[in-house]
N, C-alpha and C. Protein backbone atom coordinates (compact mmCIF):
# COMPACT_ATOMS: atom_id res chain seq x y z
N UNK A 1 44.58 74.36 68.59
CA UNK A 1 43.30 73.85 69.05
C UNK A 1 42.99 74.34 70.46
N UNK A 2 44.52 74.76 71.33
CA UNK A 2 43.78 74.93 72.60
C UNK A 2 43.52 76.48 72.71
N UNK A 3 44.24 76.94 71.85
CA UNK A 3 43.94 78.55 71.96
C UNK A 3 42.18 78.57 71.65
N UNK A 4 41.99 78.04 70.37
CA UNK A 4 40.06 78.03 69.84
C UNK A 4 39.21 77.51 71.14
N UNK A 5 39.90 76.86 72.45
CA UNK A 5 38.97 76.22 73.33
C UNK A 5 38.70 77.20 74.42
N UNK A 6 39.96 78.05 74.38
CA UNK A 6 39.92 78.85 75.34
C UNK A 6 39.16 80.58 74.58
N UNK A 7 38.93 80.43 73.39
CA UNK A 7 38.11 81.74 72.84
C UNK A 7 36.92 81.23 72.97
N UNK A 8 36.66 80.23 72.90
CA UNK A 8 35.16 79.61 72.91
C UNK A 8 34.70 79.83 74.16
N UNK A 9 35.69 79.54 75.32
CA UNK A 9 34.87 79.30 76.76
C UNK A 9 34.83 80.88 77.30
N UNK A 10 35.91 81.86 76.67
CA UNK A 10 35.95 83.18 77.06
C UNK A 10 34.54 83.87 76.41
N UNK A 11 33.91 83.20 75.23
CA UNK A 11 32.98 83.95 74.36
C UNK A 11 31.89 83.84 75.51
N UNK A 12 31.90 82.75 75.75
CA UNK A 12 30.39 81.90 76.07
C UNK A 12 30.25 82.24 78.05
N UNK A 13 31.65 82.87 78.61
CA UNK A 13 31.52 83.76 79.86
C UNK A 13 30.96 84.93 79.67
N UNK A 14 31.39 85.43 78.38
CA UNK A 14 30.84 86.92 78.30
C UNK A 14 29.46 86.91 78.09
N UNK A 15 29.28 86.07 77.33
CA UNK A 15 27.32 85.80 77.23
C UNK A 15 26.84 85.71 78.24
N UNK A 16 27.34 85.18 79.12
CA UNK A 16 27.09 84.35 80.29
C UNK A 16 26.53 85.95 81.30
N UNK A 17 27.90 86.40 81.75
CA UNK A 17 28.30 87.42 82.01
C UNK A 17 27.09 88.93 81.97
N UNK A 18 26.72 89.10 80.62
CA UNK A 18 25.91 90.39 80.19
C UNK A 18 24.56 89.71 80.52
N UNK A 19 24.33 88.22 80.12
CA UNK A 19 23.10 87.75 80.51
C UNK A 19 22.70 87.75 81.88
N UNK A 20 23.62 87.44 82.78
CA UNK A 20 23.30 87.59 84.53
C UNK A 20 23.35 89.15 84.59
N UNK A 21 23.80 89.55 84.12
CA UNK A 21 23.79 91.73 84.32
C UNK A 21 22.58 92.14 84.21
N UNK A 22 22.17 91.75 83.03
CA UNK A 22 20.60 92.36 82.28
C UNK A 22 19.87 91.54 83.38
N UNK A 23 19.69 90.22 83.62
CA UNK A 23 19.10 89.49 84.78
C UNK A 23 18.88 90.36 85.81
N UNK A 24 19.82 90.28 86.06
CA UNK A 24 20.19 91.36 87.98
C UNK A 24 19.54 92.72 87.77
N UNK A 25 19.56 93.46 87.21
CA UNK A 25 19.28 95.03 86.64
C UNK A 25 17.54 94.76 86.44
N UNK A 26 17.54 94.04 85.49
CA UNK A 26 15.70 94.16 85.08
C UNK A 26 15.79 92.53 84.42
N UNK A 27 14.93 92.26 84.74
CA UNK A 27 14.22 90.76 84.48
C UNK A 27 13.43 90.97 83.15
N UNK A 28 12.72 91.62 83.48
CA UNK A 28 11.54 92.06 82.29
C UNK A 28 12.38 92.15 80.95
N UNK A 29 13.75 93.18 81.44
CA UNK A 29 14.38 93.60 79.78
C UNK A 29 15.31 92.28 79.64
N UNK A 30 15.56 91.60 80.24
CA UNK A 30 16.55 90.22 80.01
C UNK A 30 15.12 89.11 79.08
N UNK A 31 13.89 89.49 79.43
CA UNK A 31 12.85 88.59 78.99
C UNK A 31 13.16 89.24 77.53
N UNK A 32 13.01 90.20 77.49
CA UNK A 32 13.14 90.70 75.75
C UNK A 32 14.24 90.50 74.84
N UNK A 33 15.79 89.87 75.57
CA UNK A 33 16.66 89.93 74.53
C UNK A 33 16.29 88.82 74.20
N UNK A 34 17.35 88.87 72.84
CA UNK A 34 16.97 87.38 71.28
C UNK A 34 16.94 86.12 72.05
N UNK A 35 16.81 85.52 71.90
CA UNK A 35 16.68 83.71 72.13
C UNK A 35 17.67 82.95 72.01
N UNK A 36 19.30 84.06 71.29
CA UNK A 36 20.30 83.44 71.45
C UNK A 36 21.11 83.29 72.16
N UNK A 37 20.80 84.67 72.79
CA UNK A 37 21.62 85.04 74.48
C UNK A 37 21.01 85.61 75.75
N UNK A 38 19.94 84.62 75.77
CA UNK A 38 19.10 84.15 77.04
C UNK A 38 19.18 83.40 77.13
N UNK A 39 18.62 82.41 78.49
CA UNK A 39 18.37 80.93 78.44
C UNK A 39 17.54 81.40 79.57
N UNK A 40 16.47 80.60 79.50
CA UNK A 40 14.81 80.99 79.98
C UNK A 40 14.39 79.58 79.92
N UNK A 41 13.60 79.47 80.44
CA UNK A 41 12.51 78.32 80.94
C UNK A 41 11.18 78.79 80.27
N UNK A 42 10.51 78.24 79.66
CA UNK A 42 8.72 78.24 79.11
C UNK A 42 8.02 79.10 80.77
N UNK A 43 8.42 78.73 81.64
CA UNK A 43 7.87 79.41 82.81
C UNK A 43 7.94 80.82 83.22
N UNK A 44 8.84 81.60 82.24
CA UNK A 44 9.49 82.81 83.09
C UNK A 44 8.52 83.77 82.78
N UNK A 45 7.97 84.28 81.58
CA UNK A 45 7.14 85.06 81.36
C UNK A 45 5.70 85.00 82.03
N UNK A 46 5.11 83.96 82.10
CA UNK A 46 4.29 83.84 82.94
C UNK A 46 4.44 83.88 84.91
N UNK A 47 5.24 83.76 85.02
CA UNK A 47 5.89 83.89 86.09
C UNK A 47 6.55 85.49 86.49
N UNK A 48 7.07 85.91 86.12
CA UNK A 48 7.39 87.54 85.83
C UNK A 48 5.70 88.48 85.91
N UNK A 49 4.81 87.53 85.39
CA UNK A 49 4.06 88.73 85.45
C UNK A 49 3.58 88.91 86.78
N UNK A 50 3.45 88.22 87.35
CA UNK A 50 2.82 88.41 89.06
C UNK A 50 4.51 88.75 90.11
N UNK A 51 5.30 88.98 89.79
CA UNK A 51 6.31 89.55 90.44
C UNK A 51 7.44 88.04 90.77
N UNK A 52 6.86 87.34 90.94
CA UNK A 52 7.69 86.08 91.64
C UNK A 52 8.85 85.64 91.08
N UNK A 53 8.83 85.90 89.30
CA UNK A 53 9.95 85.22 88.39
C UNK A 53 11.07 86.19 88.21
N UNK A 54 10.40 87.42 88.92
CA UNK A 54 11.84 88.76 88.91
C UNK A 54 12.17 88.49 90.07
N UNK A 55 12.26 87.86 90.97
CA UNK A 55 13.16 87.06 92.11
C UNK A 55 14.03 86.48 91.94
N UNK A 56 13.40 85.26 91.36
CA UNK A 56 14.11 83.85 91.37
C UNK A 56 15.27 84.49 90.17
N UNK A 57 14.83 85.13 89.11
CA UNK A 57 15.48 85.45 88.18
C UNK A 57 16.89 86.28 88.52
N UNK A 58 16.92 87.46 89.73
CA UNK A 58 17.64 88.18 90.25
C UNK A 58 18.66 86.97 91.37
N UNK A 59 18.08 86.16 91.91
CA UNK A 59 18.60 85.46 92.67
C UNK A 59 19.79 84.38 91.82
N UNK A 60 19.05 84.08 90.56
CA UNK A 60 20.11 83.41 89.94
C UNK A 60 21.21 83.99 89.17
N UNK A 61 20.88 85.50 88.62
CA UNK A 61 22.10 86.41 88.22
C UNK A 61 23.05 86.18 89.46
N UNK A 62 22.53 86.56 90.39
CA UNK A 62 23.29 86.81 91.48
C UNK A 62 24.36 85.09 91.78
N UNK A 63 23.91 84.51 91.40
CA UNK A 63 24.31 83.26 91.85
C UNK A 63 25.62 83.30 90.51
N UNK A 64 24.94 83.15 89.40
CA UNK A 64 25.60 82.99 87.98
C UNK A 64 27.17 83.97 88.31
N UNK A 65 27.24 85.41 88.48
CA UNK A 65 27.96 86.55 88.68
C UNK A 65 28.90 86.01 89.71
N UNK A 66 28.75 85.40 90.78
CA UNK A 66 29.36 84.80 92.20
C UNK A 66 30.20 83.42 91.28
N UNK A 67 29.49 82.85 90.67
CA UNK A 67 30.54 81.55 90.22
C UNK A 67 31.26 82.11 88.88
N UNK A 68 30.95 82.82 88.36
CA UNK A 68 31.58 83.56 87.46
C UNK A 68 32.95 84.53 87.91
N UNK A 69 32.65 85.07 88.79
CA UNK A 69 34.01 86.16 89.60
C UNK A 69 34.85 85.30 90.14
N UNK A 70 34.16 83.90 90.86
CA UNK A 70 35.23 83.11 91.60
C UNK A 70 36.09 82.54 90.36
N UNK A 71 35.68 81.71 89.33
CA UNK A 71 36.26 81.23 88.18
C UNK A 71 37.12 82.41 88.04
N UNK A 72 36.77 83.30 87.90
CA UNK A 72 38.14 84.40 87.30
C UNK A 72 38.81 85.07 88.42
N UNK A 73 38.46 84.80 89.43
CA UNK A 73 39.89 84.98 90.66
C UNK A 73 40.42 83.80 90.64
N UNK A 74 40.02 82.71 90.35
CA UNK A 74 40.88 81.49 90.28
C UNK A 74 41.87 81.20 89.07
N UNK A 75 41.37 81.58 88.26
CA UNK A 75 42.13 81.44 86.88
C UNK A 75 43.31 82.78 86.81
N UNK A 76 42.81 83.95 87.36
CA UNK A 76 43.80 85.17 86.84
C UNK A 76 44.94 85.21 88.31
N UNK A 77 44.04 85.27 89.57
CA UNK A 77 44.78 85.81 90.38
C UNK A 77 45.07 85.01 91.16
N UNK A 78 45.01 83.89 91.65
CA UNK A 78 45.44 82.75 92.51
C UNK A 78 46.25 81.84 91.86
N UNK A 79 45.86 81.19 90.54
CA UNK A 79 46.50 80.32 89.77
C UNK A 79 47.15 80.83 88.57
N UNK A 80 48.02 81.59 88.49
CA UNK A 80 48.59 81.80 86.97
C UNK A 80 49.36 81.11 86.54
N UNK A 81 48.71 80.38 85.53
CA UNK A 81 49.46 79.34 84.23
C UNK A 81 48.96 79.55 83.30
C-alpha cells in the first residue's frame, strides 16, 4: 500500500512538474493542453488575452517549480530514508 502512495504522489509531481514547464515557457500553449493536466481558473483565458494572465501564470510556474525542487532536495538529498 505504501509503495501505490508513493507512485501516486510521484505521478501527480510529474503532472505537476510538465504543467508549471508549459506554464513558464508559454501560457497560451499551457491554455491549450486537455483539462486533465491543467488546472486553470474560468478567469485565465480571458485574462491571457490582454497580457496580464501570462504573468500571474509565469509567476506561479515559477512558484510551483521552487516548491517542487525544494520537496526533492529534501526528500533525495538532505533526508535519505
Amino acid at each position: 500500500m505504501l509503495q501505490a502512495t508513493w507512485v501516486l504522489v510521484a505521478i501527480v509531481a510529474v503532472i505537476m512538474a510538465v504543467n508549471a514547464i508549459v506554464m513558464l515557457v508559454s501560457p497560451r500553449a499551457w491554455s491549450k493542453l486537455p483539462n486533465w493536466i491543467r488546472a486553470q481558473g474560468f478567469w485565465f483565458e480571458a485574462r491571457c488575452a490582454d497580457g496580464g494572465g501570462s504573468i500571474e501564470a509565469r509567476v506561479t510556474a515559477t512558484i510551483l517549480l521552487a516548491i517542487l525542487l525544494l520537496l526533492l532536495y529534501l526528500k533525495v538529498v538532505r533526508y535519505r530514508f
